[in-house]
N, C-alpha and C. Protein backbone atom coordinates (compact mmCIF):
# COMPACT_ATOMS: atom_id res chain seq x y z
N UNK A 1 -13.68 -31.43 24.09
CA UNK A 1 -14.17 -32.69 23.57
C UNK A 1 -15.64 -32.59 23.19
N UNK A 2 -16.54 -31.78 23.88
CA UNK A 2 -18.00 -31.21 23.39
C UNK A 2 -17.61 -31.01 22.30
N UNK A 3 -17.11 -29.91 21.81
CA UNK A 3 -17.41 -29.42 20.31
C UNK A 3 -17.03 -30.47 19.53
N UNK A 4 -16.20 -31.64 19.75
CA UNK A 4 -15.59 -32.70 18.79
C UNK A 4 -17.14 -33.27 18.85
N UNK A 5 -17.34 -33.62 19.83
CA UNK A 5 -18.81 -34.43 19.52
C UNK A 5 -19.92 -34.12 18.85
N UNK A 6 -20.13 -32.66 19.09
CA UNK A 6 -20.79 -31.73 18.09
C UNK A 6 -20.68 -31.52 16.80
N UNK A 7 -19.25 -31.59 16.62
CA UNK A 7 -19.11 -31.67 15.12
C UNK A 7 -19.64 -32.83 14.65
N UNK A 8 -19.18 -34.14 15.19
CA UNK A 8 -19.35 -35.65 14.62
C UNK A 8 -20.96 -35.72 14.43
N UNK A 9 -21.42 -35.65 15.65
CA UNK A 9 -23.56 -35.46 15.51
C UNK A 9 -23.74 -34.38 14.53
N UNK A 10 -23.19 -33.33 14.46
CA UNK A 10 -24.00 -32.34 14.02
C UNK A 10 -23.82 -32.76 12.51
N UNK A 11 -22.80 -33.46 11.64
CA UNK A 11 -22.59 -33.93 10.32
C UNK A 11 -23.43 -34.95 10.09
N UNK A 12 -23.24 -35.67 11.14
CA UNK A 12 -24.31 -36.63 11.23
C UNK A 12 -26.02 -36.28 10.80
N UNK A 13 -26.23 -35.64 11.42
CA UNK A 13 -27.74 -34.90 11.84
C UNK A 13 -28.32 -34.49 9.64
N UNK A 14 -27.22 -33.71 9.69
CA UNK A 14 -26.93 -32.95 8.27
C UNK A 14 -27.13 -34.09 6.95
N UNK A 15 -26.38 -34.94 7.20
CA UNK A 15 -26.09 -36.40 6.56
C UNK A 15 -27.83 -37.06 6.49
N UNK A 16 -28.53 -37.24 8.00
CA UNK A 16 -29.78 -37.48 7.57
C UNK A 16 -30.80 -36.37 7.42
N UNK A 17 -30.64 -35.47 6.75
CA UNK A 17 -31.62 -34.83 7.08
C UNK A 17 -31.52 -34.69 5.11
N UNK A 18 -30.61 -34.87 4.90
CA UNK A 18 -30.34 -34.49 3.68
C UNK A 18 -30.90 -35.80 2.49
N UNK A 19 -30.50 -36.54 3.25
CA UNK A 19 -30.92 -37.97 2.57
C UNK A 19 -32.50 -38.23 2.95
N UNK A 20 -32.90 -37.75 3.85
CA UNK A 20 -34.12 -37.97 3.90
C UNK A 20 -35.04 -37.04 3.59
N UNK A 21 -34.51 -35.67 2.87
CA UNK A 21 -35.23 -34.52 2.34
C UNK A 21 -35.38 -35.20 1.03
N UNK A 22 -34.00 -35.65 0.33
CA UNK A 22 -33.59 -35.64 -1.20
C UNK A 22 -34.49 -37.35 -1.60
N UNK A 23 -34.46 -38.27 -0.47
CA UNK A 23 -34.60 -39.74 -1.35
C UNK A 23 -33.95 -39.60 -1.85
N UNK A 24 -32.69 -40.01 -1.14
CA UNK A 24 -31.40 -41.23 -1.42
C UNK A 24 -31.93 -42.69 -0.79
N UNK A 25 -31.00 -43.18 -1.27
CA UNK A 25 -30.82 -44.40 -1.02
C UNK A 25 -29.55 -44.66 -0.17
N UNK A 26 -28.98 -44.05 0.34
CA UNK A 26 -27.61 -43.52 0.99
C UNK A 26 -27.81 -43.46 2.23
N UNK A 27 -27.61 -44.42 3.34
CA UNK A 27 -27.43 -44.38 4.94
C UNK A 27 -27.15 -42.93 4.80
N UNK A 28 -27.64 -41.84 5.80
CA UNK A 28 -27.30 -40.44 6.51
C UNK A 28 -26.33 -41.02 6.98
N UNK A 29 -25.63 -41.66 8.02
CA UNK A 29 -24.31 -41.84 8.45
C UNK A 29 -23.47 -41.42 7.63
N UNK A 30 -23.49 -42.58 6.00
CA UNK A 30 -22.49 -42.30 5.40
C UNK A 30 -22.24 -40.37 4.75
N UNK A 31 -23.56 -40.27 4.79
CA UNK A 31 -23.20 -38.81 4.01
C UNK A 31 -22.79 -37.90 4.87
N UNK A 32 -23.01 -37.88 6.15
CA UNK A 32 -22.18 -37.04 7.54
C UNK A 32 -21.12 -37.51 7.46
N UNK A 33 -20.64 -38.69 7.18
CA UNK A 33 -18.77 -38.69 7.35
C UNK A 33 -18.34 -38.47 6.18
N UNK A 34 -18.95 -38.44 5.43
CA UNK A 34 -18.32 -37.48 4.04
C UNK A 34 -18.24 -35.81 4.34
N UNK A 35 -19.24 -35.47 4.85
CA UNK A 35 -19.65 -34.23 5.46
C UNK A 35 -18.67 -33.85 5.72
N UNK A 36 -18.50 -34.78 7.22
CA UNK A 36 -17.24 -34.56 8.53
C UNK A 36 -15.83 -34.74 7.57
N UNK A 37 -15.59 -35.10 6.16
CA UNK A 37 -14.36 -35.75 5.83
C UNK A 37 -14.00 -34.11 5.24
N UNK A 38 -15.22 -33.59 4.64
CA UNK A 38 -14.82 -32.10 4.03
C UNK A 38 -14.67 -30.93 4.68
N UNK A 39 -15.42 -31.13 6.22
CA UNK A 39 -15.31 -30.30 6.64
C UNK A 39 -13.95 -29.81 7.44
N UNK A 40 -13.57 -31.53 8.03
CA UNK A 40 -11.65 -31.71 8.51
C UNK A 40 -10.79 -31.28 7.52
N UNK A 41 -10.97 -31.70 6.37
CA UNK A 41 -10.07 -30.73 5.61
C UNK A 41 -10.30 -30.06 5.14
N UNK A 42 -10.62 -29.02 5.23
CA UNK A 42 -10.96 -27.69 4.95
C UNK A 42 -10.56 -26.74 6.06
N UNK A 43 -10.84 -26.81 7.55
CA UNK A 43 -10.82 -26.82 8.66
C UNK A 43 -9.24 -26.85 9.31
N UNK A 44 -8.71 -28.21 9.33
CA UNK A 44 -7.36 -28.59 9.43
C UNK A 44 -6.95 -28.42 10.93
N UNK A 45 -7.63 -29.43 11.41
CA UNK A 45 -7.83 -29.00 13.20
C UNK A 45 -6.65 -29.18 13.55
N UNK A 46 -6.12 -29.18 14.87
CA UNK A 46 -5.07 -29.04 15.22
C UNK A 46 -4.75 -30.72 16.30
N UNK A 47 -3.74 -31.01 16.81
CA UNK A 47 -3.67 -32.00 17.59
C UNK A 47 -4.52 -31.94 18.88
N UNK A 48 -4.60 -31.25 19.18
CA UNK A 48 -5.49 -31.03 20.30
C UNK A 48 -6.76 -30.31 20.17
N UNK A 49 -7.08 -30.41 19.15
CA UNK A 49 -8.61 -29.89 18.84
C UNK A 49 -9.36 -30.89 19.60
N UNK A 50 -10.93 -30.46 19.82
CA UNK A 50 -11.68 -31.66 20.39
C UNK A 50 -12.36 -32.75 19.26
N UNK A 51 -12.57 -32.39 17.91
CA UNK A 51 -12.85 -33.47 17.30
C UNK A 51 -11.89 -34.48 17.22
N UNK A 52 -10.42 -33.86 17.40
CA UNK A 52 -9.55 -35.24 17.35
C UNK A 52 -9.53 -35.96 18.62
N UNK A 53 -9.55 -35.84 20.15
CA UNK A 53 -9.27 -35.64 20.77
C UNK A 53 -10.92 -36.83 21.18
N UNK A 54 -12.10 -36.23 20.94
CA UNK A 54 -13.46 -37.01 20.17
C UNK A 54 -13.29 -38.57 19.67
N UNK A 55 -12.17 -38.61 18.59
CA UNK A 55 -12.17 -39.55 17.93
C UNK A 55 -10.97 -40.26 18.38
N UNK A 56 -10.49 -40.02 19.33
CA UNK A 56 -9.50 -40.92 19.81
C UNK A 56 -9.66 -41.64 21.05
N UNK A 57 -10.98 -40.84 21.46
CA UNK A 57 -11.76 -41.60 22.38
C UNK A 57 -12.43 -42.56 22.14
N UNK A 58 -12.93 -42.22 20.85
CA UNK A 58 -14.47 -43.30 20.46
C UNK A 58 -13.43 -44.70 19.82
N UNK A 59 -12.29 -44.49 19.16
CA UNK A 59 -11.50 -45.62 18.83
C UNK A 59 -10.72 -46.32 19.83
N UNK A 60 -11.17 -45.97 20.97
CA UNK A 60 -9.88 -46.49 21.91
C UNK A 60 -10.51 -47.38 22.66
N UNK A 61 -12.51 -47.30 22.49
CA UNK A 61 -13.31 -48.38 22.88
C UNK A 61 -14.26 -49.02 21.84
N UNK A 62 -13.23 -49.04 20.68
CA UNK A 62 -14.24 -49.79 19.57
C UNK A 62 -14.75 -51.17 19.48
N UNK A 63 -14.02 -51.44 20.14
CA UNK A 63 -14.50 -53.28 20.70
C UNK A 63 -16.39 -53.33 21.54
N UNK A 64 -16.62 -51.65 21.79
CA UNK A 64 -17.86 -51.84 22.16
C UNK A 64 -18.95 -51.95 21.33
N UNK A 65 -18.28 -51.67 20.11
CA UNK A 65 -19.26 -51.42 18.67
C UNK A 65 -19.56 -52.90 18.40
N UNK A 66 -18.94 -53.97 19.27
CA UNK A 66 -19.63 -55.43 18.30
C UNK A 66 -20.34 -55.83 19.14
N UNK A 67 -20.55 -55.88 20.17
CA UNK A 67 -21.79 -55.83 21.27
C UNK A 67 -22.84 -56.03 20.75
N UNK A 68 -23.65 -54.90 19.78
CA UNK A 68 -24.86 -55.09 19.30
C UNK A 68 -24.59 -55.97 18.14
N UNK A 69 -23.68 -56.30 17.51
CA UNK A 69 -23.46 -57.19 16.30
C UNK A 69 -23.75 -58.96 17.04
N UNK A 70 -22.87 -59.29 17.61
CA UNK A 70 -22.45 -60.08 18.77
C UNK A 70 -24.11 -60.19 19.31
N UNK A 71 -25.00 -59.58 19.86
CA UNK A 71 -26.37 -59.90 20.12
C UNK A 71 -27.62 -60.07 19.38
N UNK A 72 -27.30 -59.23 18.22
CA UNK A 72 -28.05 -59.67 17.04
C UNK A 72 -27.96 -61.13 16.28
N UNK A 73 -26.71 -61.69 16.47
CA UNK A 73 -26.62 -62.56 15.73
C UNK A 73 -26.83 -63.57 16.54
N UNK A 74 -26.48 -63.47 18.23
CA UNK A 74 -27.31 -64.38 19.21
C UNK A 74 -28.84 -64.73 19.47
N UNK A 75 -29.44 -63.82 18.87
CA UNK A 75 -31.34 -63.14 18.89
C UNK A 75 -31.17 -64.52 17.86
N UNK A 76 -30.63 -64.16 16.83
CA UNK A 76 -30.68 -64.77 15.55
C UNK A 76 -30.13 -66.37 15.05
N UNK A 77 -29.79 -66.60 16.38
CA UNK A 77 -28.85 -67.85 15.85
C UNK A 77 -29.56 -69.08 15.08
N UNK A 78 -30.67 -69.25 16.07
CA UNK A 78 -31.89 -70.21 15.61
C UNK A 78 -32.19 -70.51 13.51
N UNK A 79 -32.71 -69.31 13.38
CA UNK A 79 -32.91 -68.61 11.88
C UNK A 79 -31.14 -68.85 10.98
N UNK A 80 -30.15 -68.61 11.91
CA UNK A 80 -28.66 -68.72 11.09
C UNK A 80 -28.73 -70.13 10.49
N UNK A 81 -29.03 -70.63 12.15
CA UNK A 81 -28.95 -72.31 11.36
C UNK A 81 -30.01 -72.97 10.95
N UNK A 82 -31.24 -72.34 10.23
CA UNK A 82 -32.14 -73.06 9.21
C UNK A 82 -31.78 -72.29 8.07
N UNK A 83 -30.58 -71.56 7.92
CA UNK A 83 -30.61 -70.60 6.52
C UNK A 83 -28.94 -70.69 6.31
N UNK A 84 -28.48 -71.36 6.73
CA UNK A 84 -26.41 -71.73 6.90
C UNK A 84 -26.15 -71.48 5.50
N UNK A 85 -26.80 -72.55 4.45
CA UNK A 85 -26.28 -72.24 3.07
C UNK A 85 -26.10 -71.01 2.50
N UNK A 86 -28.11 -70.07 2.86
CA UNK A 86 -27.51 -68.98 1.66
C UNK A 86 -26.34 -67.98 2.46
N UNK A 87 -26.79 -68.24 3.75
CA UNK A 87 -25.50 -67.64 4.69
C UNK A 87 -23.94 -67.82 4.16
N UNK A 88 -23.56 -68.78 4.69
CA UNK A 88 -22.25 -69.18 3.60
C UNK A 88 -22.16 -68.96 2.76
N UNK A 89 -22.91 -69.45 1.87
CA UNK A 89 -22.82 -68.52 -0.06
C UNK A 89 -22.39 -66.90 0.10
N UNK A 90 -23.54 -66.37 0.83
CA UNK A 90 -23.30 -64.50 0.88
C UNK A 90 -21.98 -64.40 1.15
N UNK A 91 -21.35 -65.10 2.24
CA UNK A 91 -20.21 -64.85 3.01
C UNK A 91 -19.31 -65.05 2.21
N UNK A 92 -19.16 -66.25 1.35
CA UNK A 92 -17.83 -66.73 0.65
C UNK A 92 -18.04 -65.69 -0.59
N UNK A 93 -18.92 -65.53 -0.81
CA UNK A 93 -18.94 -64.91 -2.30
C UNK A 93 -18.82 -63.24 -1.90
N UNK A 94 -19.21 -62.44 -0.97
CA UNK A 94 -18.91 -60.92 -1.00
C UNK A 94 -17.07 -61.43 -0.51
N UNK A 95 -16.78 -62.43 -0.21
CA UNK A 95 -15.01 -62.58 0.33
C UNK A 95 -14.33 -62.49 -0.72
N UNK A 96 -14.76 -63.43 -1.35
CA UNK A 96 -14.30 -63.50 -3.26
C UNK A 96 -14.36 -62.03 -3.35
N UNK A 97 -15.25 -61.85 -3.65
CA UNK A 97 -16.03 -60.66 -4.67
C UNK A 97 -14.53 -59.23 -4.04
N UNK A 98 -14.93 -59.24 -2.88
CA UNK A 98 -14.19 -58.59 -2.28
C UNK A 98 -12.75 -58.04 -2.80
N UNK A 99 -11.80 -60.07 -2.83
CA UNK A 99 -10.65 -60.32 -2.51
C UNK A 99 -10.70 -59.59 -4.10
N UNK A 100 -10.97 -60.42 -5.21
CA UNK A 100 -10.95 -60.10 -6.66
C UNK A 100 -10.68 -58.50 -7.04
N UNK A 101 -11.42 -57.60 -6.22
CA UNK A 101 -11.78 -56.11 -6.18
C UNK A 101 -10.61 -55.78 -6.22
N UNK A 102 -9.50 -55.97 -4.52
CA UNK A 102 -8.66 -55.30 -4.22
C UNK A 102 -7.56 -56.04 -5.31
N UNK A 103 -7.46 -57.32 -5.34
CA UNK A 103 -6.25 -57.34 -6.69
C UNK A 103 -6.18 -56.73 -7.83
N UNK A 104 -7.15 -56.78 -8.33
CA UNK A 104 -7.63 -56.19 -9.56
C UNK A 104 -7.27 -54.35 -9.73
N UNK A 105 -7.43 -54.05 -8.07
CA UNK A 105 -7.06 -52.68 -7.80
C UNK A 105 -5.12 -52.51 -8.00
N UNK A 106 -5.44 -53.21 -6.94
CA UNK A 106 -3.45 -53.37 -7.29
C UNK A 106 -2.84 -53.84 -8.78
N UNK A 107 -3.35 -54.67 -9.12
CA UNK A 107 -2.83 -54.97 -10.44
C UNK A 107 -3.10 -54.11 -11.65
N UNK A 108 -4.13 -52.96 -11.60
CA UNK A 108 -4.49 -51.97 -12.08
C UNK A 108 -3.14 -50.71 -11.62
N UNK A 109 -3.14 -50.48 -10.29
CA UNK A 109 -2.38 -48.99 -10.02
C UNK A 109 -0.97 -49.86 -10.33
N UNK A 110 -0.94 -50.82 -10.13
CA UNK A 110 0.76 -51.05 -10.42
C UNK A 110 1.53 -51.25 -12.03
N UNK A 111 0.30 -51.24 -13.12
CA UNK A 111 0.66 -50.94 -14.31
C UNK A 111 0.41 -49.78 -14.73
N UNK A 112 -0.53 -49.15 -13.75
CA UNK A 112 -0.19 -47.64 -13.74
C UNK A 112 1.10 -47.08 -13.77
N UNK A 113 1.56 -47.39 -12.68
CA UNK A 113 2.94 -46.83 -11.93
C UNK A 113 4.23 -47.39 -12.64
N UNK A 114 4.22 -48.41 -13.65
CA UNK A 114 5.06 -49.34 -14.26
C UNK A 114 5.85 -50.17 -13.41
N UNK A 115 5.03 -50.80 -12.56
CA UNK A 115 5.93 -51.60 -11.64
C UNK A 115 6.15 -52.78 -12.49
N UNK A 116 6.65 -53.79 -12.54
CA UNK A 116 7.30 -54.88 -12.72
C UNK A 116 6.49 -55.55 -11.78
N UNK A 117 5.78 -57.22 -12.38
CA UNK A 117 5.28 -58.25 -12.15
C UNK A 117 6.20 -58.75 -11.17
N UNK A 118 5.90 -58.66 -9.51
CA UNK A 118 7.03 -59.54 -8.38
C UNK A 118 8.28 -58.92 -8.75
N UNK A 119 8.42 -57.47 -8.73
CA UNK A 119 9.65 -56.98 -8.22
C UNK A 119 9.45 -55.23 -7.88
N UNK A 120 10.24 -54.72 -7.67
CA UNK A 120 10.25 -53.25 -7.49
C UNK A 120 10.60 -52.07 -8.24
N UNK A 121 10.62 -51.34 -8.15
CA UNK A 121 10.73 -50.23 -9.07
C UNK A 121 12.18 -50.42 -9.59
């Protein structure tokens, strides 16, 4: 399970070091799990490798990841509610923005694929 963790930091590490050599504009996180995405397949670990083994740990307590979300927004509550509108606006509109995306996706690959409008192949 070390080396799983090693891998995950060490892409990580790579991810910022790279973004912060080059000036990106690109969280290092994201470019280590791109990292970590090429390096798994390429690699092709096994079921019991420790990066899987890593990541089935870290998902099996992901409910701890909103903790700091969940306290930030308690720090913050005061500021939420003198600013609710543009709050709400952001919220409803990346939901939209969002929802629009993924139909638009589907309604795109499914005239790809020649599906039929509400039926199946």
């Amino acid at each position: 399970m070390i080396n799983g963790i090693l891998w995950v930091l060490g892409c990580q590490l790579v991810g910022e070091v790279l973004v912060r050599g080059l000036g990106l504009s690109i969280p290092g996180p994201v470019v280590g799990m791109v990292l970590l995405f090429g390096v798994l397949s390429w690699r092709r670990p096994g079921p019991e490798s420790g990066t899987l083994r890593f990541s089935d740990g870290l998902l099996r307590h992901l409910q701890l990841f909103f903790v700091p979300v969940t306290v930030g927004i308690m720090v913050h509550v005061g500021e939420l509610g003198e600013q609710w509108l543009p709050v709400t606006g952001g919220l409803v509109l990346s939901w939209a923005a969002g929802l629009v995306t993924v139909a638009a996706l589907g309604a795109w690959l499914q005239r790809r694929r020649g599906v039929r409008a509400g039926g199946h192949d």
